[in-house]
Each structure stands twice: as C-alpha cells, then as structure tokens.
C-alpha atoms as a PDB file:
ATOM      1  CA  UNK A   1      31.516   7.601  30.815  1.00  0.00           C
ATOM      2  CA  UNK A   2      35.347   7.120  29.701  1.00  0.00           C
ATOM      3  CA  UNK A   3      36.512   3.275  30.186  1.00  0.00           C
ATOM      4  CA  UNK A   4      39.778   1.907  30.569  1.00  0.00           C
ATOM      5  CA  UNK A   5      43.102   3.396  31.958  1.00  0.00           C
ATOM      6  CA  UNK A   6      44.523   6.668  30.119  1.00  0.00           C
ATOM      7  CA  UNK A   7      46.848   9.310  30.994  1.00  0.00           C
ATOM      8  CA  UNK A   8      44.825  12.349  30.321  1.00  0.00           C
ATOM      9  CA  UNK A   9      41.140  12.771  31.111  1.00  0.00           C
ATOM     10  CA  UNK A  10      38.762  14.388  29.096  1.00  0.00           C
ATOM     11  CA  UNK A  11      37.381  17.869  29.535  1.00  0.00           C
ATOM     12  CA  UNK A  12      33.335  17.548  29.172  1.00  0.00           C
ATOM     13  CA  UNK A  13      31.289  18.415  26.414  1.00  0.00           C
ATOM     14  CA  UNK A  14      28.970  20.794  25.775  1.00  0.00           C
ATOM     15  CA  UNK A  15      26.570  18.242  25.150  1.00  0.00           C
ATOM     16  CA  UNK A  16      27.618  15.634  27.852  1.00  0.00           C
ATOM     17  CA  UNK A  17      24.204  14.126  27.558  1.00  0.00           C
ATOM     18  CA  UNK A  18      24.457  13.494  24.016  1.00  0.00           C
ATOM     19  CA  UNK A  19      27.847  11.791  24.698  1.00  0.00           C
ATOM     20  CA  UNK A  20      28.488   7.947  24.157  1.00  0.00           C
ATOM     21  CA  UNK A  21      30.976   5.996  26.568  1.00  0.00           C
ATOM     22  CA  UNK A  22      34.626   6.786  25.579  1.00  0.00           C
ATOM     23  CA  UNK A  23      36.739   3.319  25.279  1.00  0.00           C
ATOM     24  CA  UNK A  24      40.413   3.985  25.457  1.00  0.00           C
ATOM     25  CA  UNK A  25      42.602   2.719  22.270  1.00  0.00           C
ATOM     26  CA  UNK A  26      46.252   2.254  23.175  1.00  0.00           C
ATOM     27  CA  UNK A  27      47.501   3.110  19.926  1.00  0.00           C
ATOM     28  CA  UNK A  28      50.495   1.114  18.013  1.00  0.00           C
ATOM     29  CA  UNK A  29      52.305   0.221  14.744  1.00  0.00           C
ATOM     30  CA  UNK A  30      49.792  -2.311  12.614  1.00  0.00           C
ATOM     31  CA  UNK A  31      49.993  -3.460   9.017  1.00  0.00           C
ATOM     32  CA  UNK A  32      47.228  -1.356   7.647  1.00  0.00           C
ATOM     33  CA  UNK A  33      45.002  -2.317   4.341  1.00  0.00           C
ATOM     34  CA  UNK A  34      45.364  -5.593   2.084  1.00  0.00           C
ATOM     35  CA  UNK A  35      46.690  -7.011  -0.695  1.00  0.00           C
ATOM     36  CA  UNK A  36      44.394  -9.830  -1.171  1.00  0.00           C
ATOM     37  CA  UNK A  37      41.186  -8.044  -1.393  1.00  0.00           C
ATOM     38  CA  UNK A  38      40.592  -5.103  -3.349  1.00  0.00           C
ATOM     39  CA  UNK A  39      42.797  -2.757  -5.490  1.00  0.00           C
ATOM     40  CA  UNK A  40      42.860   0.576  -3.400  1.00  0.00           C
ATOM     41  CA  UNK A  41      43.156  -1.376  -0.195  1.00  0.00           C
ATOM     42  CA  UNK A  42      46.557  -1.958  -1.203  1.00  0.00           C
ATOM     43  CA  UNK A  43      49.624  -2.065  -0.623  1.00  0.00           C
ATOM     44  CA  UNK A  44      49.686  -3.254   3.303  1.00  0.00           C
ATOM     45  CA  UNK A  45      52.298  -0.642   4.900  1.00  0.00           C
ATOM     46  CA  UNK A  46      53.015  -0.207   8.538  1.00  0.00           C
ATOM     47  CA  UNK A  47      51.161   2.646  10.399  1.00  0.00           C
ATOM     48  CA  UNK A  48      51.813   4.115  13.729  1.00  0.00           C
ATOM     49  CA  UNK A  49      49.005   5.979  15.874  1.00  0.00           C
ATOM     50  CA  UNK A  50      49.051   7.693  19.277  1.00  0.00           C
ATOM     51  CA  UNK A  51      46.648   6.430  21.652  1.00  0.00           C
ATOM     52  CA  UNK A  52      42.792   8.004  21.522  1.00  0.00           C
ATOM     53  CA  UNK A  53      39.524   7.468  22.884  1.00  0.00           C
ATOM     54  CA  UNK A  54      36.466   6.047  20.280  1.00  0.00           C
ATOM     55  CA  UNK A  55      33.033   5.560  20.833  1.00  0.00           C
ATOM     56  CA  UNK A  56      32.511   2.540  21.687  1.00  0.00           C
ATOM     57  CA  UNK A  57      29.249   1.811  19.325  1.00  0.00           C
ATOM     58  CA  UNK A  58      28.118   4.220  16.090  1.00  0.00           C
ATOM     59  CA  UNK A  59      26.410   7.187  17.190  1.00  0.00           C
ATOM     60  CA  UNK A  60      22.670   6.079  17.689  1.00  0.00           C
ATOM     61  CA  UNK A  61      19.475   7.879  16.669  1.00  0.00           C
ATOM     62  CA  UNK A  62      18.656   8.533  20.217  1.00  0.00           C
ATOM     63  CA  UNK A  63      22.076  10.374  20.430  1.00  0.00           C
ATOM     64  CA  UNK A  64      21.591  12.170  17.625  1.00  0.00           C
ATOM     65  CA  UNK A  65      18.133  13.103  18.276  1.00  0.00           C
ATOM     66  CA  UNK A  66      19.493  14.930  21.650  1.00  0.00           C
ATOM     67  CA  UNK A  67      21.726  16.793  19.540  1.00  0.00           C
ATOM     68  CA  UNK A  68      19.653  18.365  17.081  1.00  0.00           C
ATOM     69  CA  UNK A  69      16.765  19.435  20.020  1.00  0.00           C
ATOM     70  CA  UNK A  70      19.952  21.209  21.802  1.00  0.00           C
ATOM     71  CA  UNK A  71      21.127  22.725  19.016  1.00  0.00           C
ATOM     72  CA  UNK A  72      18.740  23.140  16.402  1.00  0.00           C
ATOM     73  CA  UNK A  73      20.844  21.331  13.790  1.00  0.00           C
ATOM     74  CA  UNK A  74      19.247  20.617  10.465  1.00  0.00           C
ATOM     75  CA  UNK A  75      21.024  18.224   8.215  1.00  0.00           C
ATOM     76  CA  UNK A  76      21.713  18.159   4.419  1.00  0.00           C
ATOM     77  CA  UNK A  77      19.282  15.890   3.744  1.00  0.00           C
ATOM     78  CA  UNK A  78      16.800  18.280   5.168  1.00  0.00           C
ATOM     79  CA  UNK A  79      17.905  21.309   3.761  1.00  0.00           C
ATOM     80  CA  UNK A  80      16.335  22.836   0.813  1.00  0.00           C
ATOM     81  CA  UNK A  81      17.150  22.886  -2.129  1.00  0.00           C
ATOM     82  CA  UNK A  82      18.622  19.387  -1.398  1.00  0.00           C
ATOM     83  CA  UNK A  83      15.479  17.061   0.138  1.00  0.00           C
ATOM     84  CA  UNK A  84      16.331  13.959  -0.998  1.00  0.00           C
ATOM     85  CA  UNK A  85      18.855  11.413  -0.086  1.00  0.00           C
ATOM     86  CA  UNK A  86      19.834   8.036  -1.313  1.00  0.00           C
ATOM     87  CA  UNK A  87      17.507   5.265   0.092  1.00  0.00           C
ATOM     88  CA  UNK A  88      18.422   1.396  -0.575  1.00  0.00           C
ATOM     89  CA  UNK A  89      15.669  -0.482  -2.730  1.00  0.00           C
ATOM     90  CA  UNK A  90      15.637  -3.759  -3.026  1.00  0.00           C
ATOM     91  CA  UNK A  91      14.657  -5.038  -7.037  1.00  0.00           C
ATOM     92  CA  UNK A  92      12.510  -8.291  -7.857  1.00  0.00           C
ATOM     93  CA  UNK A  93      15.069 -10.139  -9.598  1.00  0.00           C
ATOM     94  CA  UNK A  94      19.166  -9.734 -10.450  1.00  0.00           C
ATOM     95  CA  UNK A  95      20.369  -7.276 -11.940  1.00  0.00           C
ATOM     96  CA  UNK A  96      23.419  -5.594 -13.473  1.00  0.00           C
ATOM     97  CA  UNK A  97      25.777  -5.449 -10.333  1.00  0.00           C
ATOM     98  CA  UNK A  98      27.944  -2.686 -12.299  1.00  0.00           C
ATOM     99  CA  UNK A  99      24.659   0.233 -11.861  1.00  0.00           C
ATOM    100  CA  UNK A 100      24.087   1.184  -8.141  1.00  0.00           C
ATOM    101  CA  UNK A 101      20.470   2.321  -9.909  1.00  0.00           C
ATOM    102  CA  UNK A 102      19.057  -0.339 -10.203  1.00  0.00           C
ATOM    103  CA  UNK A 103      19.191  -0.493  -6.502  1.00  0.00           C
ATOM    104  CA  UNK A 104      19.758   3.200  -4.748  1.00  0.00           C
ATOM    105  CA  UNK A 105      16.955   5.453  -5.030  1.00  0.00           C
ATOM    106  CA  UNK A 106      17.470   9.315  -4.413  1.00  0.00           C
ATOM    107  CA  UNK A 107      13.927   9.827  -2.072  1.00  0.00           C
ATOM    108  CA  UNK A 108      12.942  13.009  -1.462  1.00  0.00           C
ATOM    109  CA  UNK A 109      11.790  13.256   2.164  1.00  0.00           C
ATOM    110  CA  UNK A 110      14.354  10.652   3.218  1.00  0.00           C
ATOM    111  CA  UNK A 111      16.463  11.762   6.426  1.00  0.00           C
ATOM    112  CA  UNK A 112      17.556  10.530   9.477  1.00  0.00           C
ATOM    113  CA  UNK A 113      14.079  10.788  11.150  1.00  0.00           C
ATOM    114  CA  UNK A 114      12.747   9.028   8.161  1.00  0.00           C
ATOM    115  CA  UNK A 115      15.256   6.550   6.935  1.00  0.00           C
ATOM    116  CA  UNK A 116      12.966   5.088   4.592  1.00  0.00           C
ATOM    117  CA  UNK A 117      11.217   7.954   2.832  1.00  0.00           C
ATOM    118  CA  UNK A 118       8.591  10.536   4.429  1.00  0.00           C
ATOM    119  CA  UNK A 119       6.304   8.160   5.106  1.00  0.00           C
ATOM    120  CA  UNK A 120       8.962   5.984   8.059  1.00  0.00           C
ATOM    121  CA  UNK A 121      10.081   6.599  10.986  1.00  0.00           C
ATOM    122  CA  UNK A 122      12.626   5.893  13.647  1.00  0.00           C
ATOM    123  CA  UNK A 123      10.288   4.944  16.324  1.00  0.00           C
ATOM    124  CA  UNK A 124      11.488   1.795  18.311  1.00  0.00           C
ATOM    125  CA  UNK A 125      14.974   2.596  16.129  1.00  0.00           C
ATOM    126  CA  UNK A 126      16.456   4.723  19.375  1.00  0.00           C
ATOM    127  CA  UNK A 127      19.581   1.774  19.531  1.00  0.00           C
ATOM    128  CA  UNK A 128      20.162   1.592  15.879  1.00  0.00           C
ATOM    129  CA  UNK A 129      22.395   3.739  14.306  1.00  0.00           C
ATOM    130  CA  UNK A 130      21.690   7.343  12.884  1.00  0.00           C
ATOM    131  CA  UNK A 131      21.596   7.109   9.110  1.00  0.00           C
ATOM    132  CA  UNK A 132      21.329   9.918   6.201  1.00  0.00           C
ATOM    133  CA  UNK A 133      24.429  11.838   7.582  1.00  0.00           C
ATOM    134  CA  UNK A 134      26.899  13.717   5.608  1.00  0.00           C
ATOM    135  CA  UNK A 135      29.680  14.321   6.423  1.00  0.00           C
ATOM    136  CA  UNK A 136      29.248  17.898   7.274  1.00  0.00           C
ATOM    137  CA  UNK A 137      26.689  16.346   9.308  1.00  0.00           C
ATOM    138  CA  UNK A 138      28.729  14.060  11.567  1.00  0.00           C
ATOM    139  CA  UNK A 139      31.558  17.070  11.851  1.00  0.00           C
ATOM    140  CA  UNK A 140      28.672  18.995  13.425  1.00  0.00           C
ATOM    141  CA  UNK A 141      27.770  16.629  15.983  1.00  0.00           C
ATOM    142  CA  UNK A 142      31.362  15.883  16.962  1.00  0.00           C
ATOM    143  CA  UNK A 143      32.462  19.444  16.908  1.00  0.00           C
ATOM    144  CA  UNK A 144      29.159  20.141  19.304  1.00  0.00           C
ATOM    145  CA  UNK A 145      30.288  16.829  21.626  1.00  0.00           C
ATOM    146  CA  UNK A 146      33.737  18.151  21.916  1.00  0.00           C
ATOM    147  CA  UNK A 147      35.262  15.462  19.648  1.00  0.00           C
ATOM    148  CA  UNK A 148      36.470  14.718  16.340  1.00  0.00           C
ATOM    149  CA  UNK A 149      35.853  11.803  13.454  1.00  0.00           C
ATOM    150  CA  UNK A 150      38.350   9.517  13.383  1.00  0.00           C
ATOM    151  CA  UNK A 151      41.440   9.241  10.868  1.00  0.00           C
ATOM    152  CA  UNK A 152      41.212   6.433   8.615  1.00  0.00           C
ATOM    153  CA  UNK A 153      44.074   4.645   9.871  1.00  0.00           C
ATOM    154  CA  UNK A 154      42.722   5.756  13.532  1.00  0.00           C
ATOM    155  CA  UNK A 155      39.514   3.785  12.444  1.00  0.00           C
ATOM    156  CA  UNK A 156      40.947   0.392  10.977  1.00  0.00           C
ATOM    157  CA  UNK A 157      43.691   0.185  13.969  1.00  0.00           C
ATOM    158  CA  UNK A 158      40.734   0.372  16.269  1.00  0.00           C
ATOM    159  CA  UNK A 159      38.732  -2.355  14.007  1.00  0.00           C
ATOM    160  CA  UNK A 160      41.342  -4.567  14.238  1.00  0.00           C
ATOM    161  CA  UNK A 161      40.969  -5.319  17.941  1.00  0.00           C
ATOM    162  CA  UNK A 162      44.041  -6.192  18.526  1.00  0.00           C
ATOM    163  CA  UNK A 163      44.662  -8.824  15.888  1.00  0.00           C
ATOM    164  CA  UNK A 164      47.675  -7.975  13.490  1.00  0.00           C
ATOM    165  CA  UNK A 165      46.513  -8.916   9.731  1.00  0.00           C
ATOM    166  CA  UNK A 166      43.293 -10.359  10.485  1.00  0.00           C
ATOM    167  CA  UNK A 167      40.219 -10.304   8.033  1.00  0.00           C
ATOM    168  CA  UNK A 168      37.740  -9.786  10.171  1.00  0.00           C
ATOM    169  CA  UNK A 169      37.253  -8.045  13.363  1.00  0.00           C
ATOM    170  CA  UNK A 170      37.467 -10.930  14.974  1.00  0.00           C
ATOM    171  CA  UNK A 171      39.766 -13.196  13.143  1.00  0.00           C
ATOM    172  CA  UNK A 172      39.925 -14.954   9.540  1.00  0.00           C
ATOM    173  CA  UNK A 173      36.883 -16.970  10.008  1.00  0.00           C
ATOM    174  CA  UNK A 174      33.687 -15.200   8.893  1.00  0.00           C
ATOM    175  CA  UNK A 175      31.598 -17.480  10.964  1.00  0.00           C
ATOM    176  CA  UNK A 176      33.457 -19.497  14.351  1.00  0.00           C
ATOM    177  CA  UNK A 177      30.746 -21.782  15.791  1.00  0.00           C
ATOM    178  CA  UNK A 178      28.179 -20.848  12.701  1.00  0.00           C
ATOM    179  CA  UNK A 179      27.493 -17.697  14.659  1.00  0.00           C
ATOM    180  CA  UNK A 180      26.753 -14.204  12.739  1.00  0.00           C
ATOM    181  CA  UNK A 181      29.366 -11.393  14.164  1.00  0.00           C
ATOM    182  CA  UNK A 182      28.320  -8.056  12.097  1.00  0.00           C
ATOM    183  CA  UNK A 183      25.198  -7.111  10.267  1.00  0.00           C
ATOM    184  CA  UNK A 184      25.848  -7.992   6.658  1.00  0.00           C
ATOM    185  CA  UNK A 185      23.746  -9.069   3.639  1.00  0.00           C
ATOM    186  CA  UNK A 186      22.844 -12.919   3.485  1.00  0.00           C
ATOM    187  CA  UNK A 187      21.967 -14.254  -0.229  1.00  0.00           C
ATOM    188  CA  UNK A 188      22.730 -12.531  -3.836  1.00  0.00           C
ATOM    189  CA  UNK A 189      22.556  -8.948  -3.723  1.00  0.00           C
ATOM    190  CA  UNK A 190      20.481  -6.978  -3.883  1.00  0.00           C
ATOM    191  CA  UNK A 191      17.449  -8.875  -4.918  1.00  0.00           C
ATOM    192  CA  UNK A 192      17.951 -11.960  -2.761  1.00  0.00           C
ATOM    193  CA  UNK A 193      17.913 -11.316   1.441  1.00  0.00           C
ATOM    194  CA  UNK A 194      18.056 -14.004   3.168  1.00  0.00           C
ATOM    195  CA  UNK A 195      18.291 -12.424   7.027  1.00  0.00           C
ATOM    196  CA  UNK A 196      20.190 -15.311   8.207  1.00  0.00           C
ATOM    197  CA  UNK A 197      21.903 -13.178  10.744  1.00  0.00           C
ATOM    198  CA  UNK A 198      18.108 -11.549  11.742  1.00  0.00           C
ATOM    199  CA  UNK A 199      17.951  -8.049  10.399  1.00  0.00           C
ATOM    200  CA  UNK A 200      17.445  -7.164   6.756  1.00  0.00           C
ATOM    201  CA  UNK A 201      18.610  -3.667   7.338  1.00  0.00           C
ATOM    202  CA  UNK A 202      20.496  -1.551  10.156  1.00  0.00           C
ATOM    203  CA  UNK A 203      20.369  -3.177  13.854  1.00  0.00           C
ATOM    204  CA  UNK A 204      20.795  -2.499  17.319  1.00  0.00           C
ATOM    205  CA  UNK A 205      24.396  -1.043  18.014  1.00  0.00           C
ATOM    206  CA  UNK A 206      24.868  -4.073  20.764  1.00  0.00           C
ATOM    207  CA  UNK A 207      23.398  -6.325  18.606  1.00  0.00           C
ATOM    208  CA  UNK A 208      26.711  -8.444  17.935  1.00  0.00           C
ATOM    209  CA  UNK A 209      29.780  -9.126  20.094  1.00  0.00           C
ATOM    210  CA  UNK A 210      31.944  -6.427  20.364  1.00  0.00           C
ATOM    211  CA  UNK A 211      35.705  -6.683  19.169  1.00  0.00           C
ATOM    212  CA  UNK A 212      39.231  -7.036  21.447  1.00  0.00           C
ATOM    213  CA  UNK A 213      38.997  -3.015  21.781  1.00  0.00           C
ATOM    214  CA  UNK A 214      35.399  -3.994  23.090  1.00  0.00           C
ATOM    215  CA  UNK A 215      33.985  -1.670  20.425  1.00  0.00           C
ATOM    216  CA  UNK A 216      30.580  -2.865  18.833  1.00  0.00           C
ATOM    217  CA  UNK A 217      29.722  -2.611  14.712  1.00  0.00           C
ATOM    218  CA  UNK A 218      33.714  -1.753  13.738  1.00  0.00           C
ATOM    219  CA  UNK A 219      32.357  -3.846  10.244  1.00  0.00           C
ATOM    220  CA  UNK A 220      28.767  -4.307   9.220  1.00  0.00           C
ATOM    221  CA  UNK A 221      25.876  -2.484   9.775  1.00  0.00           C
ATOM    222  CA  UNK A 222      26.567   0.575   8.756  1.00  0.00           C
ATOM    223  CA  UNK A 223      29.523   2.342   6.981  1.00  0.00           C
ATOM    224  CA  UNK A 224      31.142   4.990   9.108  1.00  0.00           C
ATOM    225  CA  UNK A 225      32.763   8.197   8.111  1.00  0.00           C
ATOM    226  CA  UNK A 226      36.227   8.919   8.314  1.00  0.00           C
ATOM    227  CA  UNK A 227      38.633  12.400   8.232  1.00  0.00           C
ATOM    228  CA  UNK A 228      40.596  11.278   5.618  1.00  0.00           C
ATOM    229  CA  UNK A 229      40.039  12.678   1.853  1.00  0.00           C
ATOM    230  CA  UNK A 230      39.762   9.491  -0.364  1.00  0.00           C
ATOM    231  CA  UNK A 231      43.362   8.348  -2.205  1.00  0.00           C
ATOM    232  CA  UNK A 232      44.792   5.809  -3.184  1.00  0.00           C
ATOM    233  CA  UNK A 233      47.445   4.097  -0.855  1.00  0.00           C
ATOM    234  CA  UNK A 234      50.804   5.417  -2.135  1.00  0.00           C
ATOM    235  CA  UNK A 235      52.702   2.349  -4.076  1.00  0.00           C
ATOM    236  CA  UNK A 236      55.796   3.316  -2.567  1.00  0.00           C
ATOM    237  CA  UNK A 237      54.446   3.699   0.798  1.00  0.00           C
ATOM    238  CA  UNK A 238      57.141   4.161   3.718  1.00  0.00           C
ATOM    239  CA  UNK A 239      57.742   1.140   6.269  1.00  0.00           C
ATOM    240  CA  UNK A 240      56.454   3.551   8.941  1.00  0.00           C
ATOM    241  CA  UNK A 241      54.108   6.469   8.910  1.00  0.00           C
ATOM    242  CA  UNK A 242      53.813   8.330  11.876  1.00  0.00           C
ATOM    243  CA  UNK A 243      50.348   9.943  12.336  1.00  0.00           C
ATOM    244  CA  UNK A 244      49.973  12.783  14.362  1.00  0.00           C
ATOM    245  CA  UNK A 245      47.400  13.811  16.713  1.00  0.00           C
ATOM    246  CA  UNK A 246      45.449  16.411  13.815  1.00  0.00           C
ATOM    247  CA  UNK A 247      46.773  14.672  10.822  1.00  0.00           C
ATOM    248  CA  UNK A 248      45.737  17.037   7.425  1.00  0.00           C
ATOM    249  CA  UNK A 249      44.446  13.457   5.840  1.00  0.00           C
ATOM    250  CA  UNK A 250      45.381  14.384   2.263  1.00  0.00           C
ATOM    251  CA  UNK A 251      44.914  17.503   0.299  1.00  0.00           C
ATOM    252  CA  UNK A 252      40.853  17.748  -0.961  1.00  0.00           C
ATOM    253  CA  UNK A 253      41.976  18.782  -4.425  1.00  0.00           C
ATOM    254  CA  UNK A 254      43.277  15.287  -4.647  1.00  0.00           C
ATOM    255  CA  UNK A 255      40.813  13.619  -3.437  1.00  0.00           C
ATOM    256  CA  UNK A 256      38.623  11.678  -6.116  1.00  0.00           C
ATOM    257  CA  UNK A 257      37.325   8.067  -6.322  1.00  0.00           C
ATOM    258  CA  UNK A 258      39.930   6.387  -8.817  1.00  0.00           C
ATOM    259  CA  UNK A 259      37.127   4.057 -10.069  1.00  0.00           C
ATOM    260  CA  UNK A 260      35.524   6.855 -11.279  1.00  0.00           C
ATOM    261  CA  UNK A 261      38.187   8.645 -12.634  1.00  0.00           C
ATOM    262  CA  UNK A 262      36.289  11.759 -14.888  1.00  0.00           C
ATOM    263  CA  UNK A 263      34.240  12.557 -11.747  1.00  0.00           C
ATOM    264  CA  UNK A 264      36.888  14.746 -10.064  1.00  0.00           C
ATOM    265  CA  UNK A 265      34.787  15.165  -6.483  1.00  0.00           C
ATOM    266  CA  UNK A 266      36.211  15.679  -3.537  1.00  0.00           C
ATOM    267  CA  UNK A 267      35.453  12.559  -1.331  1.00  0.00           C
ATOM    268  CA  UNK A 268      36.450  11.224   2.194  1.00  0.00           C
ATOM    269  CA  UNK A 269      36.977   7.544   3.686  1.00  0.00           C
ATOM    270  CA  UNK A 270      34.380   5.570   4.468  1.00  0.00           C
ATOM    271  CA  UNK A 271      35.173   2.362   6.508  1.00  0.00           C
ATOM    272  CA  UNK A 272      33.693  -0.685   7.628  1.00  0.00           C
ATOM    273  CA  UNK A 273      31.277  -1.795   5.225  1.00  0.00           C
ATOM    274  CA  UNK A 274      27.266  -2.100   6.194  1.00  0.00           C
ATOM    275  CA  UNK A 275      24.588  -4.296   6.167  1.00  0.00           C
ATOM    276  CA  UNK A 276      24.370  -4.258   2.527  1.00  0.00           C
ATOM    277  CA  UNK A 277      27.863  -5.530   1.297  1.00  0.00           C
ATOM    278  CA  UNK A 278      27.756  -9.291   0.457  1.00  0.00           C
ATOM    279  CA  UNK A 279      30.596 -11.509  -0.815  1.00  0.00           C
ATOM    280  CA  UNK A 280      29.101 -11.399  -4.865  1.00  0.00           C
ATOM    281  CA  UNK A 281      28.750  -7.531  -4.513  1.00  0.00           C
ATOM    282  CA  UNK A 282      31.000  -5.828  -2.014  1.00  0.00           C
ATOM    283  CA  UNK A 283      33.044  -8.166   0.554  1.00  0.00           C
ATOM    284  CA  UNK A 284      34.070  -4.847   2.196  1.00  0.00           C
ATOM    285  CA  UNK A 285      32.862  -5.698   5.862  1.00  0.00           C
ATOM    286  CA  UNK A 286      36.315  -6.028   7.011  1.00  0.00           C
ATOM    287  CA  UNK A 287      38.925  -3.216   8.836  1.00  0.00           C
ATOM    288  CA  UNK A 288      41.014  -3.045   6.057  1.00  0.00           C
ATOM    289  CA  UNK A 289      38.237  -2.134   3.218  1.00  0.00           C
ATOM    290  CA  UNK A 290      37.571   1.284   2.139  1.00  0.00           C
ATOM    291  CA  UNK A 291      35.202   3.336  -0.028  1.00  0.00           C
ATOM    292  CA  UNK A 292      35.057   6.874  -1.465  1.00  0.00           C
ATOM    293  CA  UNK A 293      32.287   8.969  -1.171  1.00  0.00           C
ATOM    294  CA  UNK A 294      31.494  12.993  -1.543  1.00  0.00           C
ATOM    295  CA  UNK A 295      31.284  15.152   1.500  1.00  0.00           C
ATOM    296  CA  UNK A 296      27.455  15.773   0.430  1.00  0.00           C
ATOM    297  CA  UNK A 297      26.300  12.357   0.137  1.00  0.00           C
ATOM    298  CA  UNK A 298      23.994  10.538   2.813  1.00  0.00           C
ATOM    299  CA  UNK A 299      22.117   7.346   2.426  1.00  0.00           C
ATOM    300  CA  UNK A 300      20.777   4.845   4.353  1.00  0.00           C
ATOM    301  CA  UNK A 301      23.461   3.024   4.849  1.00  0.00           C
ATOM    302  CA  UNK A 302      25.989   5.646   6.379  1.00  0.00           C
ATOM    303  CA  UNK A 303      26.811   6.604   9.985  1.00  0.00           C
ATOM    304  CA  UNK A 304      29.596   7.480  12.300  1.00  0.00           C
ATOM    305  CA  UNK A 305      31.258   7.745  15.399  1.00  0.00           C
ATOM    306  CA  UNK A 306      33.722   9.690  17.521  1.00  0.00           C
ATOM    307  CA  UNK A 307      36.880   9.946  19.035  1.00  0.00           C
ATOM    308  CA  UNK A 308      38.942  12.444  21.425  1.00  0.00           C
ATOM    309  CA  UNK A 309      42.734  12.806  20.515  1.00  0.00           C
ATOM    310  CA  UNK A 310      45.195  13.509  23.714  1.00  0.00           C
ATOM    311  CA  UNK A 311      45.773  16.974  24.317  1.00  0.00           C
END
C-alpha cells in the first residue's frame, strides 16, 4: 500500500505480495553529513533530492522469504564456493577495539535463514529484518519488486525526518524522557551488553517510534545498503548538488574505504548504523554517519530497504 499524497502512482510489481507499504518523501535541499563526528562524514554541503517513495521499515525476513520461494533466488552467502558469512561474536572480556577479529567471525553455514550459523534459525524472526545480504543480494530483490536501493543522500534526507542538522532521527537528544528510540548497543563493546533498550541483537522493524517521515529503524538495528560507491565527501563540495532521479553514485574504480587505503575494493554506502555501534566503538547510529563496505560482503548486521523514483 502507497501512503501519503504524490503526483504519480506506482505501476505494481511483479512481486506485489512481497512488497512493503510505500511512504511518500517530499524531497528538498538539507545540509547533508557532519563535521563534528567522524572524518569522511565531512564536510556538511547542501543537497537537493526529488521527491521518492521508501519503504517505510527494512525489508523483513518474512518479505524476503516470499521472494526467494517466487523466484528461486539464492544469495551469496549461500552460494558455493562462498558459504560463509560474517557472524557477530561477542568475546569474554575487552579487547583491542582497532581488530574487528576479535569480534566478527566468518561462519560457514551462516545466511539469512540462519543468521547465527547452521545450527539457528529465523523462526519467530518473520518482523525482524533480513540479514546476510549483499549487495547483489538486495539489487535482486528490488529489481524483482520493481524498485531500486536508495542513493545515499536519498537515504540520510529520508533519516532526517524532517529535522535540518539534527543528530539523531529524532533530534539531538539520544534519550528524551529516558526512553530508547533505535536498537543500539548498551555497555562497552563488544564484550559488555547491557540490553537496556531490550534486544541484544536485531529487533522487530516496529519495535521503536518511527521518525517525522514516519519511517521505522532509519538508525539502529541494522545497517542498510545504499547505491552509492563509497568516497569521500569532496572538500570543495558545491553549495548545491542537484541529484537526479538515476544518479551514477560515483565511478566503482574509485570507490575504496580511505581507512584502509592499500585495500583498493570497490565498496558502496552503508547508512544508519545497527545494533552493534556504541558510543566507545562506533557512534554511527545517526543519518549523517556512513561506512564502506564491498559489494560481496554480508553479515549479521546488514539489511536494506527500497524506494521507487518518479517516472
């Protein structure tokens, strides 16, 4: 079901059933990224987007489970030669926060039917969000739906609710009232969860408030994939950058993660942080942070969503 006025409707899909309700976003100029946070969020330049329709929540392993049994799909993950894909595991005690090792396991039999390792399941998981997606993965099932992943700057306008400059998806305050918004990590990652907010890993789409686009999980949770190959934010970015309606989202031969700078792989943008960023590790669970990561990645903590562009 598409919500909220728009000028165009939208054709069906070829898998209507597998479709989530469309939430129109008006479009606008904002003042994308940060320059208080970190490095390759910067620097804050003014961005222009048409209007578009987004998912309201992350695609959800009951969604995604309709679209493999119409289509016969088979993802990475489950594709030999490559049966393994990177599982979060939490250590005993603290450890070196520079070596994602110590706590990311690559599991063979982990996939999106077993998020955990061959030996879980997703039973009673229909609302939470599919996991162990790459991103040829999530251009499958939106390609199949009749839409398209979002742009990054389509996805952070969208995050932002509304709010021009904000922090959070709701405002600057992480927690109004004491209340838990998102799905993030509580205690010193990754050896100490506290499950203040009450998951320790992904949750039920609906789980927290939505934002001021009425979109649900825009930060936490999971992270989502975006269109856009990874690069830095130009230092002499423009005042205003019009995007188009198909923008080419950088060239892939430029894409690499400049943290990493002798590992020249093509990666895209992924947005919106997950339930594993915590403010000593990764404060990224916010619209305006960002993270690299190659096309054939999945892991347990990365999902998507959709959008349809005016035609």
């Amino acid at each position: 079901m598409i919500r909220g006025a728009a000028p165009q409707s939208v054709s069906p899909s070829p898998l209507a059933e597998t479709a989530l309700d469309l939430l129109w976003i008006p479009g606008g100029t904002f003042r994308m990224g940060s320059d208080r946070h970190y490095p390759e969020e910067a620097p804050v330049h003014r961005v222009t987007v048409d209007g578009f329709w987004m998912d309201r929540t992350p695609v959800t392993n009951r969604h995604f489970r309709r679209f493999v049994q119409a289509t016969g799909y088979v993802t990475l993950a489950e594709r030999a030669p490559k049966t393994a894909s990177l599982v979060f595991t939490q250590p005993p005690h603290a450890v070196d926060l520079r070596d994602g090792n110590q706590w990311w396991v690559s599991r063979p039999g982990a996939d999106w039917r077993h998020p955990s390792g061959p030996n879980s399941s997703i039973d009673g998981y229909d609302d939470h969000p599919v996991v162990h997606v790459a991103y040829r993965d999530a251009e499958a099932y939106a390609c199949s739906a009749g839409k398209s992943l979002p742009t990054e700057a389509e996805w952070e306008f969208a995050a932002r609710g509304g709010l021009e400059g904000a922090e959070f998806a709701w405002g600057n305050v992480f927690q109004p009232c004491a209340r838990y918004l998102a799905n993030t990590w509580q205690g010193a990652f990754p050896h100490q969860s506290l499950g203040h907010d009450g998951y320790e890993r992904t949750s039920p789409v609906t789980a927290f408030p939505p934002n001021g686009y009425a979109l649900y999980d825009m930060i936490g949770n999971v992270w989502e994939w975006t269109s856009d190959w990874y690069a830095k934010h130009p230092p002499d970015a423009p005042t205003i950058c019009c995007i188009p309606k198909n923008p080419p989202g950088g060239h892939e031969q430029d894409s690499y993660d400049p943290r990493e700078p002798a590992l020249r792989i093509p990666r895209k943008v992924l947005k919106g942080g997950s339930h594993l960023c915590a403010p000593n590790y990764s404060l990224r669970y916010r619209p305006a942070a960002r993270d690299a990561k190659p096309v054939d990645t999945s892991a347990s903590d990365i999902g998507f969503r959709c959008v349809v562009r005016k035609t």
